[in-house]
PDB file of N, CA and C in Angstrom:
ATOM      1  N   UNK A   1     -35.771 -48.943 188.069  1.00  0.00           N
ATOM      2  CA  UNK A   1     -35.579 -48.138 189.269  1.00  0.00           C
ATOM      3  C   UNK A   1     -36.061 -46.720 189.030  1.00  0.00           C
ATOM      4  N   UNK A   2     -36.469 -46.009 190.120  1.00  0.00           N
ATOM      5  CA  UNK A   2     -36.983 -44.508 190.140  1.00  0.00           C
ATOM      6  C   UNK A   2     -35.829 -43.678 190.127  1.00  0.00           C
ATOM      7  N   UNK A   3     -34.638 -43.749 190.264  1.00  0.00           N
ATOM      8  CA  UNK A   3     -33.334 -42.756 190.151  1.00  0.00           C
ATOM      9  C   UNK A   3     -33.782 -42.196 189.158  1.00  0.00           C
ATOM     10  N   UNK A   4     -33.659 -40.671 190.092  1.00  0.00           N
ATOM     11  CA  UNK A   4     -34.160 -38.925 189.260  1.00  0.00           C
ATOM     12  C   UNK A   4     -35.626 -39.360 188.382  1.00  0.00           C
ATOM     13  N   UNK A   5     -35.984 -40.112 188.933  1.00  0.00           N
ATOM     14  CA  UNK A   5     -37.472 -40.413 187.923  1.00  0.00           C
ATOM     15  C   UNK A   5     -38.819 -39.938 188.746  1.00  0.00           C
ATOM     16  N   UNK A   6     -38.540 -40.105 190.129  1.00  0.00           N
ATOM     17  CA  UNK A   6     -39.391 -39.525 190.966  1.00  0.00           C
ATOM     18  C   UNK A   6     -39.579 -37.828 190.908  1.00  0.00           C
ATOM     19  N   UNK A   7     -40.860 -37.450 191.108  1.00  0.00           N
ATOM     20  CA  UNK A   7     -41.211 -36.376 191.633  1.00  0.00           C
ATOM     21  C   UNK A   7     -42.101 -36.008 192.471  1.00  0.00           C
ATOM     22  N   UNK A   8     -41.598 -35.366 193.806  1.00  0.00           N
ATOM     23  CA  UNK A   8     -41.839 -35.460 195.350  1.00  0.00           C
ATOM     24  C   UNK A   8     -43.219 -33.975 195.151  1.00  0.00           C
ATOM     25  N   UNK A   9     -44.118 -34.110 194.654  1.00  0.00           N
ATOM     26  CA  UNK A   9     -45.229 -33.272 194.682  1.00  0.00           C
ATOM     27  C   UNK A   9     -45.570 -32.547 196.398  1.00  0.00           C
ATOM     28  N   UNK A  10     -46.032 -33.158 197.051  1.00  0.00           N
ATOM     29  CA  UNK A  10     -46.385 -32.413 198.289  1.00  0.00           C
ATOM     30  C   UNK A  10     -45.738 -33.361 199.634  1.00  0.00           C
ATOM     31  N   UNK A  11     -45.362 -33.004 200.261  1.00  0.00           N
ATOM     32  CA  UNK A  11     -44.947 -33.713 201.396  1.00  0.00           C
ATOM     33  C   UNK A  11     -44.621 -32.943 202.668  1.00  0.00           C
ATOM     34  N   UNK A  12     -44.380 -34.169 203.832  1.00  0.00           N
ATOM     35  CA  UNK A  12     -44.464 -33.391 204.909  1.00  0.00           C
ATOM     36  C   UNK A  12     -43.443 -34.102 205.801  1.00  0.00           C
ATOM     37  N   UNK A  13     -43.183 -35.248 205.465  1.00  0.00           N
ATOM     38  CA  UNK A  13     -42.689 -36.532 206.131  1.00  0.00           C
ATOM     39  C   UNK A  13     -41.266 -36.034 205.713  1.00  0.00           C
ATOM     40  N   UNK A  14     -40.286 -36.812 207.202  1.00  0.00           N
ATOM     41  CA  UNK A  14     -38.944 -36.611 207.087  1.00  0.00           C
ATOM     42  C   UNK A  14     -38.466 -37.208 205.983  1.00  0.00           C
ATOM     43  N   UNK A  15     -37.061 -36.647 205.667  1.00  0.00           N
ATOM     44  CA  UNK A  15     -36.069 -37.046 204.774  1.00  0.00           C
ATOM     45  C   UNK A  15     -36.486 -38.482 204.374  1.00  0.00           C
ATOM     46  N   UNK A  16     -35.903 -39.325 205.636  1.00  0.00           N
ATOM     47  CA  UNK A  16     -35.694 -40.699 205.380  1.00  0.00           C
ATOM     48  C   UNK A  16     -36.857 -41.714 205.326  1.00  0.00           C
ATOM     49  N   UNK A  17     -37.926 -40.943 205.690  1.00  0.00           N
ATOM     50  CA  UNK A  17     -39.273 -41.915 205.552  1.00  0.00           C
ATOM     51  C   UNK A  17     -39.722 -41.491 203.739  1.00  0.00           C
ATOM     52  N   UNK A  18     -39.389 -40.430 203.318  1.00  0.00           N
ATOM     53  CA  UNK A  18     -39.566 -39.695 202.093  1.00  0.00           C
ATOM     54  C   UNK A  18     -38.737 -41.044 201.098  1.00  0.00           C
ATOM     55  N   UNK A  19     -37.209 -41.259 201.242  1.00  0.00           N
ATOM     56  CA  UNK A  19     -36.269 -41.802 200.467  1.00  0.00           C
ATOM     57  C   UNK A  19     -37.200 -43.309 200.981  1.00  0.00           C
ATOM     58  N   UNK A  20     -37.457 -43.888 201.988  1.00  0.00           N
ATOM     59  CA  UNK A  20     -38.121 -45.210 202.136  1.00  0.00           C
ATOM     60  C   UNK A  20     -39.682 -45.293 201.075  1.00  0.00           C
ATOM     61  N   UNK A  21     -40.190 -44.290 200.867  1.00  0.00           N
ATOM     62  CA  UNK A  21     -41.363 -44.345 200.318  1.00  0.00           C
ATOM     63  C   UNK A  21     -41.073 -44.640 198.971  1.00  0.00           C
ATOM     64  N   UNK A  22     -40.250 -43.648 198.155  1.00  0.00           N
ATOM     65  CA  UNK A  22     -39.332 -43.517 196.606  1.00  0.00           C
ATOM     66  C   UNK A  22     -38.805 -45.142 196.906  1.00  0.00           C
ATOM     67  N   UNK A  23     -38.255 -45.880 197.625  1.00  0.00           N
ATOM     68  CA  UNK A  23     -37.595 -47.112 197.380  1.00  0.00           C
ATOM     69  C   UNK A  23     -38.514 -48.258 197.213  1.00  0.00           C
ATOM     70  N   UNK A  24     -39.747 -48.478 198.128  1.00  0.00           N
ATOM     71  CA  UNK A  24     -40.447 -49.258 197.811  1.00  0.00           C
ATOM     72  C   UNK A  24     -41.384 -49.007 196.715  1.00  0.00           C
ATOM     73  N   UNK A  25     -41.684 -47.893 196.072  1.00  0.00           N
ATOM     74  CA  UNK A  25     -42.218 -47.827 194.899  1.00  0.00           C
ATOM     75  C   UNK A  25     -41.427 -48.348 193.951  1.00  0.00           C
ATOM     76  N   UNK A  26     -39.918 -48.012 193.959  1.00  0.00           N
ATOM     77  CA  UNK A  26     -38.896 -48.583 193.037  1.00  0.00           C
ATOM     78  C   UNK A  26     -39.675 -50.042 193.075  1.00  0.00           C
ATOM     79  N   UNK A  27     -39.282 -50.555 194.590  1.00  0.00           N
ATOM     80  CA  UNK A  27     -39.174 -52.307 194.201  1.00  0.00           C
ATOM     81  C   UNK A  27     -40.417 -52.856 193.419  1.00  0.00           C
ATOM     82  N   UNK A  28     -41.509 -52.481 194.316  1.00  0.00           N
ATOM     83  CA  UNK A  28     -42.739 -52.247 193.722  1.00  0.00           C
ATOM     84  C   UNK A  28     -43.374 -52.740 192.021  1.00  0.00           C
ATOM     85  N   UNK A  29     -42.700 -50.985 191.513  1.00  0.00           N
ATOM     86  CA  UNK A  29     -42.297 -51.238 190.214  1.00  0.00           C
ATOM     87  C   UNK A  29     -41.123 -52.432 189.298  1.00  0.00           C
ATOM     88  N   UNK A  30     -40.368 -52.970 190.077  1.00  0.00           N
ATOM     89  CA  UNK A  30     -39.585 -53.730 189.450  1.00  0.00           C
ATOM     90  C   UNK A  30     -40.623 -55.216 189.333  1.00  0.00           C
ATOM     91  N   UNK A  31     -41.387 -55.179 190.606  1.00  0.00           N
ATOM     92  CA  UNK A  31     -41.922 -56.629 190.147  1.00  0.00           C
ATOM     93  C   UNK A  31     -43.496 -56.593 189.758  1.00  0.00           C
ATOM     94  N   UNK A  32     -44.310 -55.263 189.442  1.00  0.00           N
ATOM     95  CA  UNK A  32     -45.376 -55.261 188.702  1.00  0.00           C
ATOM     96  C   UNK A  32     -45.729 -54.225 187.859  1.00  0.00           C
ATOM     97  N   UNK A  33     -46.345 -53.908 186.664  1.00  0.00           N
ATOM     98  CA  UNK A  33     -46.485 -53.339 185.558  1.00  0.00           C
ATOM     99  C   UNK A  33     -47.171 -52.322 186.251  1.00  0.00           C
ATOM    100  N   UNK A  34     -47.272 -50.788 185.411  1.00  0.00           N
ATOM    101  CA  UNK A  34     -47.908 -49.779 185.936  1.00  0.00           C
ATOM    102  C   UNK A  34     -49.440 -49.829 186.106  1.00  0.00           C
ATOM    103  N   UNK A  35     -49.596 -51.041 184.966  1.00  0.00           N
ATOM    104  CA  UNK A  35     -51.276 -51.207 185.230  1.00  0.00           C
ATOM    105  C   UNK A  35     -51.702 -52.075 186.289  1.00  0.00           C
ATOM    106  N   UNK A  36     -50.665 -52.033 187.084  1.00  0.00           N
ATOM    107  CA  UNK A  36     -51.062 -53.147 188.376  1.00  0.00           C
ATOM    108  C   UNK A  36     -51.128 -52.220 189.784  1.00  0.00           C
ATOM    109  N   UNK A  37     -51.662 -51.149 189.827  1.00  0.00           N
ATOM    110  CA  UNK A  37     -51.636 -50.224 191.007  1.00  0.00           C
ATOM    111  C   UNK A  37     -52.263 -50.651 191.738  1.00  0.00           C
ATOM    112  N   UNK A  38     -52.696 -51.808 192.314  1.00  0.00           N
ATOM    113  CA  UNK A  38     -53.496 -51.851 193.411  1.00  0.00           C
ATOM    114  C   UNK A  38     -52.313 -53.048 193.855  1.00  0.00           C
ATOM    115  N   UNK A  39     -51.681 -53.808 193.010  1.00  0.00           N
ATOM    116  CA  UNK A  39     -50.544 -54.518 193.858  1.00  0.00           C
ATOM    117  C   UNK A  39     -49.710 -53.645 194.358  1.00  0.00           C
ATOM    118  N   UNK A  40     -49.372 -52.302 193.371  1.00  0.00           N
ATOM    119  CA  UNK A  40     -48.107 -51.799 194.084  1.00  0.00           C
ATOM    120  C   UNK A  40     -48.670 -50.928 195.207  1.00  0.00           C
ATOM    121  N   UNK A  41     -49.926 -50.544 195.250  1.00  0.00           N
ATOM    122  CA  UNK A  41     -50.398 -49.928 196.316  1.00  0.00           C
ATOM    123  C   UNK A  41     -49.745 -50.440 198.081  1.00  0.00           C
ATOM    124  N   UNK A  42     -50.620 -52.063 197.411  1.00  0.00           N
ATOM    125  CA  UNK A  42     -50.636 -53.103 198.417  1.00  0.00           C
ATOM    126  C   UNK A  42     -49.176 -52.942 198.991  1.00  0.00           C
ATOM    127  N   UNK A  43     -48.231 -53.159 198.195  1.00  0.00           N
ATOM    128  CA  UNK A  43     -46.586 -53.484 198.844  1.00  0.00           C
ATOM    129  C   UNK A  43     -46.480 -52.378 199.558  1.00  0.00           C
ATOM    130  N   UNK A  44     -46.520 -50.761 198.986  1.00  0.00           N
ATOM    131  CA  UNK A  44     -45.987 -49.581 199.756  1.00  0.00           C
ATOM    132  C   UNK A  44     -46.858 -49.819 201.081  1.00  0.00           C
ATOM    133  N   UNK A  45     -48.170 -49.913 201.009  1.00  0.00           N
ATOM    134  CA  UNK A  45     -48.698 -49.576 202.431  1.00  0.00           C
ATOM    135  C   UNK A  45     -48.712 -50.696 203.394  1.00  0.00           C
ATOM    136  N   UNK A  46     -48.673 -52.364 202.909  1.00  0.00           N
ATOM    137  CA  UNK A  46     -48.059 -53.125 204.145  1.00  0.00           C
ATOM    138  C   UNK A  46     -46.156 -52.979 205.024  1.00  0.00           C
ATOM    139  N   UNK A  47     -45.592 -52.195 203.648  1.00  0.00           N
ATOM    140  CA  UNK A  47     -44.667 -52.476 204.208  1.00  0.00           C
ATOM    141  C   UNK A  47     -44.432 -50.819 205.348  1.00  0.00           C
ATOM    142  N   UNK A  48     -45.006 -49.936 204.704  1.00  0.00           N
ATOM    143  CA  UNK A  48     -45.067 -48.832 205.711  1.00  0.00           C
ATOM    144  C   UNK A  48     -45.408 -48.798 206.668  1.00  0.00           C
ATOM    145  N   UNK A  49     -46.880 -50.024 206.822  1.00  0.00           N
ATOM    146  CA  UNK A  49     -47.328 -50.618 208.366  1.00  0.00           C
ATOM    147  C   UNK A  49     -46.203 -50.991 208.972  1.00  0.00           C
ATOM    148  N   UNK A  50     -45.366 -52.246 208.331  1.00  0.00           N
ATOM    149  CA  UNK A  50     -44.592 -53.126 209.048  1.00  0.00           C
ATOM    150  C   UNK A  50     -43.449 -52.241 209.309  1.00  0.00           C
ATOM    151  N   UNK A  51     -42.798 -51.023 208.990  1.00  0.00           N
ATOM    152  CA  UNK A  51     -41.744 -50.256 209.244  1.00  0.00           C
ATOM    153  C   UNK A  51     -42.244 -49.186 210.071  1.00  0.00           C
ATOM    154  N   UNK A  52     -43.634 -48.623 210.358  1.00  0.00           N
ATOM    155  CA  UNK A  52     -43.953 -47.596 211.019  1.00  0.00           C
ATOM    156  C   UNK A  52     -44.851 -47.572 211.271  1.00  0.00           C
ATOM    157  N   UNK A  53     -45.779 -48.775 211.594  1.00  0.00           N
ATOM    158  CA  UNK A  53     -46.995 -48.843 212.218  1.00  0.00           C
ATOM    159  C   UNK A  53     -47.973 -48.641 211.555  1.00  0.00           C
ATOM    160  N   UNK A  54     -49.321 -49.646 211.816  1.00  0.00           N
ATOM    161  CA  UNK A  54     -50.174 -49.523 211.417  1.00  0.00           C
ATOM    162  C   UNK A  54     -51.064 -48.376 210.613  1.00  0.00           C
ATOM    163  N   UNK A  55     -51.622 -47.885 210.381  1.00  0.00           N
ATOM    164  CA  UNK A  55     -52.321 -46.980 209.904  1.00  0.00           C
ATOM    165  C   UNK A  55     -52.512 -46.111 208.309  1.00  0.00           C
ATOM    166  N   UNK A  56     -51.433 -46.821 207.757  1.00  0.00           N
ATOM    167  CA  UNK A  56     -50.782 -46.072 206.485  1.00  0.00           C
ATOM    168  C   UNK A  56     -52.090 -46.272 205.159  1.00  0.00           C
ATOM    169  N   UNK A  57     -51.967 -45.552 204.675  1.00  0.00           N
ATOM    170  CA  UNK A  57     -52.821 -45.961 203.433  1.00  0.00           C
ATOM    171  C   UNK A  57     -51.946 -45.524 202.268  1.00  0.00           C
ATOM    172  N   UNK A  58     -52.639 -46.279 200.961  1.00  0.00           N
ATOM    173  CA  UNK A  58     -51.561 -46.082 199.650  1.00  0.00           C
ATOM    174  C   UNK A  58     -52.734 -45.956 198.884  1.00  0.00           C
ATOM    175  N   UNK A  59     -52.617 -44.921 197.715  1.00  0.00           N
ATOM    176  CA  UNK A  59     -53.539 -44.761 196.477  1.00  0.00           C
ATOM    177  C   UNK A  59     -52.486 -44.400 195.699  1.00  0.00           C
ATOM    178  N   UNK A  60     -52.776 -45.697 193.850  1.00  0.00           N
ATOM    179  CA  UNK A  60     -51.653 -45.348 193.205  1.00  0.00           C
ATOM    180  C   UNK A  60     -52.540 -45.649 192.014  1.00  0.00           C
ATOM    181  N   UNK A  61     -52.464 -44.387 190.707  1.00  0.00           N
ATOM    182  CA  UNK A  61     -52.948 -44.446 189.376  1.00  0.00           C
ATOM    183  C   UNK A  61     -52.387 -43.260 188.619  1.00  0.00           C
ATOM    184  N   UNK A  62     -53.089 -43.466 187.707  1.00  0.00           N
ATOM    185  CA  UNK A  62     -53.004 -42.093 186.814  1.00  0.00           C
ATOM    186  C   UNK A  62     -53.929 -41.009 186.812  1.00  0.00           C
ATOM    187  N   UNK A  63     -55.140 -41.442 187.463  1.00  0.00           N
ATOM    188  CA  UNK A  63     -56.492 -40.265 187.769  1.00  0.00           C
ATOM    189  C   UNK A  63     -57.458 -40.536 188.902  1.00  0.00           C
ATOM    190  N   UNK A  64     -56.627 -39.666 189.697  1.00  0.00           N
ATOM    191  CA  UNK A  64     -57.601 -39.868 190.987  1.00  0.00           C
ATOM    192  C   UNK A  64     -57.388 -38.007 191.402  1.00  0.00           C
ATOM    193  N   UNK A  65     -58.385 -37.959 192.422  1.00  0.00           N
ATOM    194  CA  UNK A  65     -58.254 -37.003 193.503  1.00  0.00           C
ATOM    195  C   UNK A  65     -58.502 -37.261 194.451  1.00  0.00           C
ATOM    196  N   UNK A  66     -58.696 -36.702 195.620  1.00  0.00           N
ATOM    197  CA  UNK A  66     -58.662 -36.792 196.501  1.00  0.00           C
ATOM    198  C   UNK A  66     -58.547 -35.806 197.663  1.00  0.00           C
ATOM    199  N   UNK A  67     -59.009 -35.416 199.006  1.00  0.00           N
ATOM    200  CA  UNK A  67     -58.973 -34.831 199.669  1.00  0.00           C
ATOM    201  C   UNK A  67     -59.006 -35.703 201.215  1.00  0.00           C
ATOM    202  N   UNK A  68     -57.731 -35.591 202.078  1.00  0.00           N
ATOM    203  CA  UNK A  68     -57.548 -36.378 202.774  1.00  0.00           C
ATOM    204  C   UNK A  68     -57.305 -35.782 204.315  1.00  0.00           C
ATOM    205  N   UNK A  69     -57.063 -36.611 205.116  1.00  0.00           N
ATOM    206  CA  UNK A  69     -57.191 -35.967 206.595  1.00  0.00           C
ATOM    207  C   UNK A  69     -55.777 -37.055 206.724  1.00  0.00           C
ATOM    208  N   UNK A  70     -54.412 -36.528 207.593  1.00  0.00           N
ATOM    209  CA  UNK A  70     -53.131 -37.440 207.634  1.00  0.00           C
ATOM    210  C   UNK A  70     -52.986 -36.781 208.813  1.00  0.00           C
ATOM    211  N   UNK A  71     -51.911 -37.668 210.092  1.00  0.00           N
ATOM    212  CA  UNK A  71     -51.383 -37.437 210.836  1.00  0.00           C
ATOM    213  C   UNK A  71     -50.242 -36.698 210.045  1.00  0.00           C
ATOM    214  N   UNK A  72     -49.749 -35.501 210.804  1.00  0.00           N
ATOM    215  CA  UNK A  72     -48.710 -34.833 210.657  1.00  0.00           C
ATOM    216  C   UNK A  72     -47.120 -35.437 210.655  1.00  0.00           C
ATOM    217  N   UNK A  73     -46.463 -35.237 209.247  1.00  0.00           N
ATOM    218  CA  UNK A  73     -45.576 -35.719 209.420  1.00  0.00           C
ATOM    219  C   UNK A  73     -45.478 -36.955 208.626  1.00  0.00           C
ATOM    220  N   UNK A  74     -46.727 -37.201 207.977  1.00  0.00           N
ATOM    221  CA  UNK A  74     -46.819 -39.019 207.203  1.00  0.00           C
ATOM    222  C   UNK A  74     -47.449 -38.592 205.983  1.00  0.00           C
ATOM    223  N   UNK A  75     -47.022 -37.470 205.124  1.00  0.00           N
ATOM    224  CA  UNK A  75     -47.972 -37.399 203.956  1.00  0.00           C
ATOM    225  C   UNK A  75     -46.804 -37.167 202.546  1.00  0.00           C
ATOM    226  N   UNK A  76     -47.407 -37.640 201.567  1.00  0.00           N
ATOM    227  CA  UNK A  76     -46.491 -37.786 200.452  1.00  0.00           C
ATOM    228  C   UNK A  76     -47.267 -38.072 199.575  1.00  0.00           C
ATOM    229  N   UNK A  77     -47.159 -37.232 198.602  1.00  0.00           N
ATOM    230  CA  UNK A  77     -47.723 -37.225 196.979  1.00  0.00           C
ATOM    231  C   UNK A  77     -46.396 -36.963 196.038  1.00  0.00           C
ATOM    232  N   UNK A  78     -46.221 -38.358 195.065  1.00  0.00           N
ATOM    233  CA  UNK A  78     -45.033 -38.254 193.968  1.00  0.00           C
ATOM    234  C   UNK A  78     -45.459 -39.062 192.576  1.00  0.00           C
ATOM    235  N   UNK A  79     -44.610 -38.588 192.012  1.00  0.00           N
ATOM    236  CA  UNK A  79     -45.572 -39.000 190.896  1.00  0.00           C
ATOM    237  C   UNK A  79     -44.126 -40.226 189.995  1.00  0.00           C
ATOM    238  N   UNK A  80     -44.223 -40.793 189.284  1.00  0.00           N
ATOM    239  CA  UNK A  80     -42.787 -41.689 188.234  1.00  0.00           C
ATOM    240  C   UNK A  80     -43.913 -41.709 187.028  1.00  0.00           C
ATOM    241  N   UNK A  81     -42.748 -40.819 186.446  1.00  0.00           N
ATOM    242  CA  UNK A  81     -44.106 -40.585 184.847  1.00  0.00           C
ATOM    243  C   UNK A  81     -45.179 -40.047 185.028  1.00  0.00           C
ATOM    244  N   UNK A  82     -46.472 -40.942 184.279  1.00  0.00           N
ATOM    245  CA  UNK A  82     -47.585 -40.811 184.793  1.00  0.00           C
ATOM    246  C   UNK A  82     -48.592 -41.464 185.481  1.00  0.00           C
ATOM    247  N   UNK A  83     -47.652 -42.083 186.909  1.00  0.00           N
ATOM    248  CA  UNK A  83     -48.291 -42.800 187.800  1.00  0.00           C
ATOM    249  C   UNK A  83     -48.185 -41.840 188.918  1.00  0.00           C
ATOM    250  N   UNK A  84     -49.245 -41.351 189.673  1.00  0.00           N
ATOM    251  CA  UNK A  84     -49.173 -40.689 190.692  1.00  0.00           C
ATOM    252  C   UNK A  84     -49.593 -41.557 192.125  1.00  0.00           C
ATOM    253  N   UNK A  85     -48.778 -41.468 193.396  1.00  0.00           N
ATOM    254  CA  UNK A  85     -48.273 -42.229 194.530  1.00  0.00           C
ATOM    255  C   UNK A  85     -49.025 -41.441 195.705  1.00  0.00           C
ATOM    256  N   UNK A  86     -49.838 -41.519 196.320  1.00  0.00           N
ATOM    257  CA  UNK A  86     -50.215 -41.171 197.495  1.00  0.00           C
ATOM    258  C   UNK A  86     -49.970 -41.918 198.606  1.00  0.00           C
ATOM    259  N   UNK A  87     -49.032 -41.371 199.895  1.00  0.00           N
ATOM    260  CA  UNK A  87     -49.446 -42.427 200.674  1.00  0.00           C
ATOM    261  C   UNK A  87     -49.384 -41.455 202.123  1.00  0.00           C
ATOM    262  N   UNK A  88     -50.203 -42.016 202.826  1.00  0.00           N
ATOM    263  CA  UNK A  88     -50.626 -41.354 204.034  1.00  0.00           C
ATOM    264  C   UNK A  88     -50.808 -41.892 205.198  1.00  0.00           C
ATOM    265  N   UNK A  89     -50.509 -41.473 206.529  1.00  0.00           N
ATOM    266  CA  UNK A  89     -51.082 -42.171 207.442  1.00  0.00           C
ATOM    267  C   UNK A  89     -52.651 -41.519 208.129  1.00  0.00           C
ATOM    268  N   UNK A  90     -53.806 -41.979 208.398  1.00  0.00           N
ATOM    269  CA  UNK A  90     -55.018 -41.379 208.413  1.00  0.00           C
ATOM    270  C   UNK A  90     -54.944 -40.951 209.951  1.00  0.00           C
ATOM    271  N   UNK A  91     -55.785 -39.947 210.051  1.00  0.00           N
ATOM    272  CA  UNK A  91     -55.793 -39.232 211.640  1.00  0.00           C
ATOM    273  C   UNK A  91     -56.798 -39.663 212.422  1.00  0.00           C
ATOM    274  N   UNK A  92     -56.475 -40.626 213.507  1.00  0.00           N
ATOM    275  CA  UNK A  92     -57.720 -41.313 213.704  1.00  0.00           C
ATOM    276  C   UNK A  92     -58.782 -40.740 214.763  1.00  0.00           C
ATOM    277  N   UNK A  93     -57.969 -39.452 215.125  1.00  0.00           N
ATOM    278  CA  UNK A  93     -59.462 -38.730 215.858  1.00  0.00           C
ATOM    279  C   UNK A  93     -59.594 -37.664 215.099  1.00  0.00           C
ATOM    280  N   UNK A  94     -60.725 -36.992 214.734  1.00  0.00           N
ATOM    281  CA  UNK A  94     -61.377 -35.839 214.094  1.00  0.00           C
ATOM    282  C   UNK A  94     -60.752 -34.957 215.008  1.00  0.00           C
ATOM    283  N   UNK A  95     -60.336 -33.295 214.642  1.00  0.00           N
ATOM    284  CA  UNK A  95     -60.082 -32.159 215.289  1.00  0.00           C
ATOM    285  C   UNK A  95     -61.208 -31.376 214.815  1.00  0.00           C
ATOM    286  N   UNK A  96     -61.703 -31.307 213.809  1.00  0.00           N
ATOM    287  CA  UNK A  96     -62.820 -30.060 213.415  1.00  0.00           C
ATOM    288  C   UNK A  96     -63.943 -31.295 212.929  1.00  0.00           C
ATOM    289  N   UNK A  97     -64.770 -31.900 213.691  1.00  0.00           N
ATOM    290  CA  UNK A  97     -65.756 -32.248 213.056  1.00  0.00           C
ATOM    291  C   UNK A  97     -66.819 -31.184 212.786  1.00  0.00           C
ATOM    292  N   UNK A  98     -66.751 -31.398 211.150  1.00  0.00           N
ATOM    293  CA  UNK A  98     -68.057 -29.874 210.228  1.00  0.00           C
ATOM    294  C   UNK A  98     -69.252 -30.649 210.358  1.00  0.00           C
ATOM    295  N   UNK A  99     -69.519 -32.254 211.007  1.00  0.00           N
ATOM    296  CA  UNK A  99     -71.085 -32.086 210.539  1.00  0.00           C
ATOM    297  C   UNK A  99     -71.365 -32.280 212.160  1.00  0.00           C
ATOM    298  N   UNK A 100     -70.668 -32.089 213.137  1.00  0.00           N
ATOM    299  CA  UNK A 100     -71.522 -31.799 214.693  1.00  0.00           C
ATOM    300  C   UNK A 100     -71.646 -30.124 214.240  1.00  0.00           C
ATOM    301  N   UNK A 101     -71.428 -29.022 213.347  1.00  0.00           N
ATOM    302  CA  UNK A 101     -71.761 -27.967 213.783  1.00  0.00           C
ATOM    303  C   UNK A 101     -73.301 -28.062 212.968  1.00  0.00           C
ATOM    304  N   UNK A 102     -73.469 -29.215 212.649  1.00  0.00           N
ATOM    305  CA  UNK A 102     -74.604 -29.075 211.348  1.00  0.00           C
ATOM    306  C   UNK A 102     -76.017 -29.968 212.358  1.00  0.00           C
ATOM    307  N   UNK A 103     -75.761 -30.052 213.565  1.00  0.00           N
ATOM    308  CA  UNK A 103     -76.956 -30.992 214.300  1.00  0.00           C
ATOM    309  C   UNK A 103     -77.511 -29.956 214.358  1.00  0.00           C
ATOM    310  N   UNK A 104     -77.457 -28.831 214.773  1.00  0.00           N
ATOM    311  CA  UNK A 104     -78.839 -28.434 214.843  1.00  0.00           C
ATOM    312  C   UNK A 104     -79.764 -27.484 213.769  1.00  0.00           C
ATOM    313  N   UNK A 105     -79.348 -27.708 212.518  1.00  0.00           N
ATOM    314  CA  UNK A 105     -79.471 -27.352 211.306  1.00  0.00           C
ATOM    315  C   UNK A 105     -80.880 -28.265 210.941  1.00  0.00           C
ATOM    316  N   UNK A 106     -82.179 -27.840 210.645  1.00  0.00           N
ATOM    317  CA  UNK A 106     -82.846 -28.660 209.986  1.00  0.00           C
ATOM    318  C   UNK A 106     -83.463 -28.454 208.624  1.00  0.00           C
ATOM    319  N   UNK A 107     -83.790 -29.396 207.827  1.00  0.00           N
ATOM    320  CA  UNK A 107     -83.836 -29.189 206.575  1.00  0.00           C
ATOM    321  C   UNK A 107     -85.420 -28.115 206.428  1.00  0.00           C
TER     322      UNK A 107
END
């Protein structure tokens, strides 16, 4: 289990979607090894679909980055040890698209 093992790096998401995210990583972790991040990926983000709708995405390792675009309110970076947990829901319309200011730019 993640008790006091979690650490809640950046977030934005309420309390209780926060403590739902920390729990299914728990279970997650109880039934696959840390070198199995693309199963435990798999569990957090179907079951975040099936509890809050479609759209969720999960990235889980020890070395990634990333730079992401999330609906407000659905974002969470935590880490258990040295497995770091991303999970997000993606924003499915653009607000600042940077490459329409780039059409009339020619090489």
């Amino acid at each position: 289990m993640l008790e006091g093992k979690a650490v809640i790096g950046e977030t934005d998401m309420l309390q209780t979607m926060q403590e739902d995210a920390l729990q299914l990583a728990a279970k997650a972790l109880d039934f696959f090894d840390v070198t199995e991040a693309t199963e435990i990926a798999r569990v957090i983000k179907q079951e975040f679909d099936r509890m809050y709708g479609g759209g969720w995405q999960c990235i889980v390792g020890t070395d990634f980055g990333s730079f992401v675009t999330h609906c407000y309110g659905s974002f969470i970076h935590f880490s258990v040890g040295s497995l770091s947990i991303l999970l997000f829901r993606g924003s499915g319309a653009p607000e600042n698209d940077e490459f329409s200011t780039l059409e009339g730019v020619k090489a």
